[in-house]
N, C-alpha and C. Protein backbone atom coordinates (compact mmCIF):
# COMPACT_ATOMS: atom_id res chain seq x y z
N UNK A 1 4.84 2.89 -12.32
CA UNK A 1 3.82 3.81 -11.87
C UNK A 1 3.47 3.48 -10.43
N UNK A 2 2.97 4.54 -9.94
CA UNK A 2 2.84 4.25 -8.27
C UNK A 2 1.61 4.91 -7.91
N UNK A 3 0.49 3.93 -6.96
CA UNK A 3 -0.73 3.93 -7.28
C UNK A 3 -1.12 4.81 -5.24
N UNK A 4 -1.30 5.50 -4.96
CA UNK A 4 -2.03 6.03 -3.97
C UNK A 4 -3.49 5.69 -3.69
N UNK A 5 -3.64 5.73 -2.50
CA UNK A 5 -5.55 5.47 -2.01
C UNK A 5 -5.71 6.59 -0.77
N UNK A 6 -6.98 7.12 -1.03
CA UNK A 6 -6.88 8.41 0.07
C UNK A 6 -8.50 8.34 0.40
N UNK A 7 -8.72 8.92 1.52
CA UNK A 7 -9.90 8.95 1.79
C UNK A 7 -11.13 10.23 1.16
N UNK A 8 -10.28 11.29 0.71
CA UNK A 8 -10.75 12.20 -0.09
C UNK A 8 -10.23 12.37 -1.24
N UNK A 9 -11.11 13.07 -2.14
CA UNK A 9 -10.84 12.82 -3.58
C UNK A 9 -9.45 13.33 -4.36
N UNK A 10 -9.09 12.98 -4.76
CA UNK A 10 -7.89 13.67 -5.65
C UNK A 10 -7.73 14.53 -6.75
N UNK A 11 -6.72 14.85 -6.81
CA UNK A 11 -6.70 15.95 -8.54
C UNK A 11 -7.17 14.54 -9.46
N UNK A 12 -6.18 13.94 -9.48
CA UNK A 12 -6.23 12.46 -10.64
C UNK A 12 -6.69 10.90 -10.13
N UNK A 13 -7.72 10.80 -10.56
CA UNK A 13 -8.55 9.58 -9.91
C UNK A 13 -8.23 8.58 -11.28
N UNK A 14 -8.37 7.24 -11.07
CA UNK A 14 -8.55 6.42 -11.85
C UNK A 14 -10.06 5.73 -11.96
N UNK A 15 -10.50 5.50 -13.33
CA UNK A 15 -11.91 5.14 -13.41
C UNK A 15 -11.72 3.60 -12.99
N UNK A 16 -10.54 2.61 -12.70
CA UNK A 16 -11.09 1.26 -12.55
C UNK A 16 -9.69 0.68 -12.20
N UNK A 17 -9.57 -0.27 -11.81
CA UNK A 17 -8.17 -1.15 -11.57
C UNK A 17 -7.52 -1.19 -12.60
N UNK A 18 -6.16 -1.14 -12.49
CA UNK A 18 -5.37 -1.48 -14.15
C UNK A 18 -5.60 -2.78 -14.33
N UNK A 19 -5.69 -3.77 -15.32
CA UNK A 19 -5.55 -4.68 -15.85
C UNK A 19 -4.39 -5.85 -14.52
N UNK A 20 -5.24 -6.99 -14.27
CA UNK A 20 -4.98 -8.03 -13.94
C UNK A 20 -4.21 -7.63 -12.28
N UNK A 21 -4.87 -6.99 -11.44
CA UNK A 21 -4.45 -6.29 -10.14
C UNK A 21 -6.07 -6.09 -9.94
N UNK A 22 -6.11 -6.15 -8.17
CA UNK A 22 -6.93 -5.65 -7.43
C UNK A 22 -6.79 -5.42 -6.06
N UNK A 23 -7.82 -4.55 -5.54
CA UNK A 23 -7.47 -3.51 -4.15
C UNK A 23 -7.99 -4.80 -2.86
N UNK A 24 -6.77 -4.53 -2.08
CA UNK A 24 -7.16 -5.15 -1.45
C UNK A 24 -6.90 -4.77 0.22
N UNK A 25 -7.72 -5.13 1.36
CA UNK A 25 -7.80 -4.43 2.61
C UNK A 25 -6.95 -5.26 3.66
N UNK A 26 -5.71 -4.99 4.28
CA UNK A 26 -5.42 -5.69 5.14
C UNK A 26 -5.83 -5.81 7.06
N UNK A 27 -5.68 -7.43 7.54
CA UNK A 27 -6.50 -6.35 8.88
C UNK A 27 -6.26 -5.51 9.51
N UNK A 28 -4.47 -5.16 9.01
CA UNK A 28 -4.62 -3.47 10.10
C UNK A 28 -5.05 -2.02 9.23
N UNK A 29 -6.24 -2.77 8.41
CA UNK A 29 -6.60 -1.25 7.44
C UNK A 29 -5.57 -0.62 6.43
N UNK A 30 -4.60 -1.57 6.09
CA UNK A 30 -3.85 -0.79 4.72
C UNK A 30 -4.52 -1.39 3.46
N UNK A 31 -4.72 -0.21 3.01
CA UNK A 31 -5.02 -0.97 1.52
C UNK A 31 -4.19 -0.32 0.50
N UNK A 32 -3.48 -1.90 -0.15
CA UNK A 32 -2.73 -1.93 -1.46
C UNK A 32 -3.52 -2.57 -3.03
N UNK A 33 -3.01 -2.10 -3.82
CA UNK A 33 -3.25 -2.90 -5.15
C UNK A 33 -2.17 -3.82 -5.07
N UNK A 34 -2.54 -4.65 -5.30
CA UNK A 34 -2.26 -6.31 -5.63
C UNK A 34 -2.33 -7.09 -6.98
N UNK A 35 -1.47 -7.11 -7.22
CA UNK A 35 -1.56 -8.16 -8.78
C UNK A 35 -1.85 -9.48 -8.16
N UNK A 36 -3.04 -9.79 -9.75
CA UNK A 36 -3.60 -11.57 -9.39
C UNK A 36 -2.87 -12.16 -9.35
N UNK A 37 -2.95 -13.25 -8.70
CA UNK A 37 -2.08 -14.46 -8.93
C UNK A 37 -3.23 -15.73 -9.19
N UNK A 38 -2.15 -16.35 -9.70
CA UNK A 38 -3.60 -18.11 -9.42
C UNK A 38 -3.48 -18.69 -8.30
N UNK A 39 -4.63 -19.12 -8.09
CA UNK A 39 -4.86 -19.19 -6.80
C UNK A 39 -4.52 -21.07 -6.79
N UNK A 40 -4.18 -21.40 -5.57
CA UNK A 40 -3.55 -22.92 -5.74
C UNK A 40 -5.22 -24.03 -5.34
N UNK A 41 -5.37 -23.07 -3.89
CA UNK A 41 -6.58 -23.18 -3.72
C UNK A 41 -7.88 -22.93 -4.48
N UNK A 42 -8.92 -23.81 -4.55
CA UNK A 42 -9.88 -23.94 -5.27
C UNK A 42 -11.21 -22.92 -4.33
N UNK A 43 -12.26 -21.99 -5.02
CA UNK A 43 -12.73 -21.78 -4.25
C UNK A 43 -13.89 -22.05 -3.08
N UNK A 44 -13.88 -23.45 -3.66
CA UNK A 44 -15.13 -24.39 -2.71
C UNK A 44 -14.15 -24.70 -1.88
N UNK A 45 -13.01 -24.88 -1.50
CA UNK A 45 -12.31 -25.18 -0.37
C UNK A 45 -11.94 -24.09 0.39
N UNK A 46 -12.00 -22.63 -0.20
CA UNK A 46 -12.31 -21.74 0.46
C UNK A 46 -13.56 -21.65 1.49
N UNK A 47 -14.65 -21.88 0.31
CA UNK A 47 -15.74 -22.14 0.98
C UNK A 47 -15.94 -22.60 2.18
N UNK A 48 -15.69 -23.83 2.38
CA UNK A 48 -15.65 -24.88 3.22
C UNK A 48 -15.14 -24.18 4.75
N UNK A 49 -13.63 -23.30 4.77
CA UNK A 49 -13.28 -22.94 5.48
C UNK A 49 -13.85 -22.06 6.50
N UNK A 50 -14.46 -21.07 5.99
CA UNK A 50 -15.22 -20.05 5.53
C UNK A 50 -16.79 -20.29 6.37
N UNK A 51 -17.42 -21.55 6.11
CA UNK A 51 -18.69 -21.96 6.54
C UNK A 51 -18.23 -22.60 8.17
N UNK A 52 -17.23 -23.24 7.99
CA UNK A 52 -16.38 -23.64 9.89
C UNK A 52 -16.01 -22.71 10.49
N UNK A 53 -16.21 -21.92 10.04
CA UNK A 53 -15.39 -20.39 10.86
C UNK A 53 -16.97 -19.89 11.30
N UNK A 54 -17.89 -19.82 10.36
CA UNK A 54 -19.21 -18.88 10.98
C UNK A 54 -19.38 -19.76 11.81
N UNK A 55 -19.45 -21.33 12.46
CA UNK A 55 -19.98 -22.24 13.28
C UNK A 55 -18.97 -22.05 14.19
N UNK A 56 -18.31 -21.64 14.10
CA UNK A 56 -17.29 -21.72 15.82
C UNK A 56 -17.66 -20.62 16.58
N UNK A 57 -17.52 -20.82 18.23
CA UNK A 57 -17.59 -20.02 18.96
C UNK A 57 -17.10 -18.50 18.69
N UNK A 58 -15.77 -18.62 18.15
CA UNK A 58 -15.10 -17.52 18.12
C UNK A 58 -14.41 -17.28 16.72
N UNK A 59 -15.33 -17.40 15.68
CA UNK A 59 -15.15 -17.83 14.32
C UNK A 59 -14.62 -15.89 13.94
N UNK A 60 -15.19 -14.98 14.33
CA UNK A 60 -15.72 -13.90 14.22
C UNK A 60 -14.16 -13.17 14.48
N UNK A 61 -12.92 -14.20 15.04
CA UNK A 61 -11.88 -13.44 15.47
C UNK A 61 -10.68 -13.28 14.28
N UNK A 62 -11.47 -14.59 13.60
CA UNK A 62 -10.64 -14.51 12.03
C UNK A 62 -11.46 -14.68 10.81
N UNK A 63 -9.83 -14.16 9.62
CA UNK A 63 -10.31 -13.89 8.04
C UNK A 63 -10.11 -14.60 6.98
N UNK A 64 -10.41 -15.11 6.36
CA UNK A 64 -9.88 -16.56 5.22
C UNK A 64 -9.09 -15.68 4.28
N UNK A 65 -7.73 -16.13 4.00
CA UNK A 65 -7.10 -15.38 2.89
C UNK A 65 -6.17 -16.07 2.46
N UNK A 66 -6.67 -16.74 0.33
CA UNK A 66 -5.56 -17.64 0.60
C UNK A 66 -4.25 -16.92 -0.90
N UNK A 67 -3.45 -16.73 -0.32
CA UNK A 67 -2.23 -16.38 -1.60
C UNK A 67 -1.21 -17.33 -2.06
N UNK A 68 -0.90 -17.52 -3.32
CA UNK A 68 -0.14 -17.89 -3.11
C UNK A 68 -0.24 -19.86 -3.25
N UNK A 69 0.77 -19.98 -2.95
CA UNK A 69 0.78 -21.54 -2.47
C UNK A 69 0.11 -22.09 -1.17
């Protein structure tokens, strides 16, 4: 099955994510559905990253994203 995203409404909308997938925004504005994965990273070490980035000068120029391994 093949999943579309549009900015106006469609004939056939879906009420919610299929099962074990979610939407996700990339920074040049595409957005795909994505199946979960486990994450290797824990999310307090996300955290962590995340809180050093708002304290830097130029924290504001990047996005924490971790996939994967």
């Amino acid at each position: 099955m093949r999943y579309f995203f549009s900015k106006s409404a469609a004939q056939i909308t879906l009420e919610g994510n299929p099962a074990s997938h979610h939407i996700e925004e990339s920074v040049n504005g595409v957005v795909s559905l994505v199946k979960d994965r486990k994450q290797i990273i824990q999310p307090e070490e996300i955290q962590v990253i995340e809180t050093a980035l708002r304290n830097h000068a130029k924290g504001n120029n990047y996005r924490v994203s971790a996939k994967g391994k």
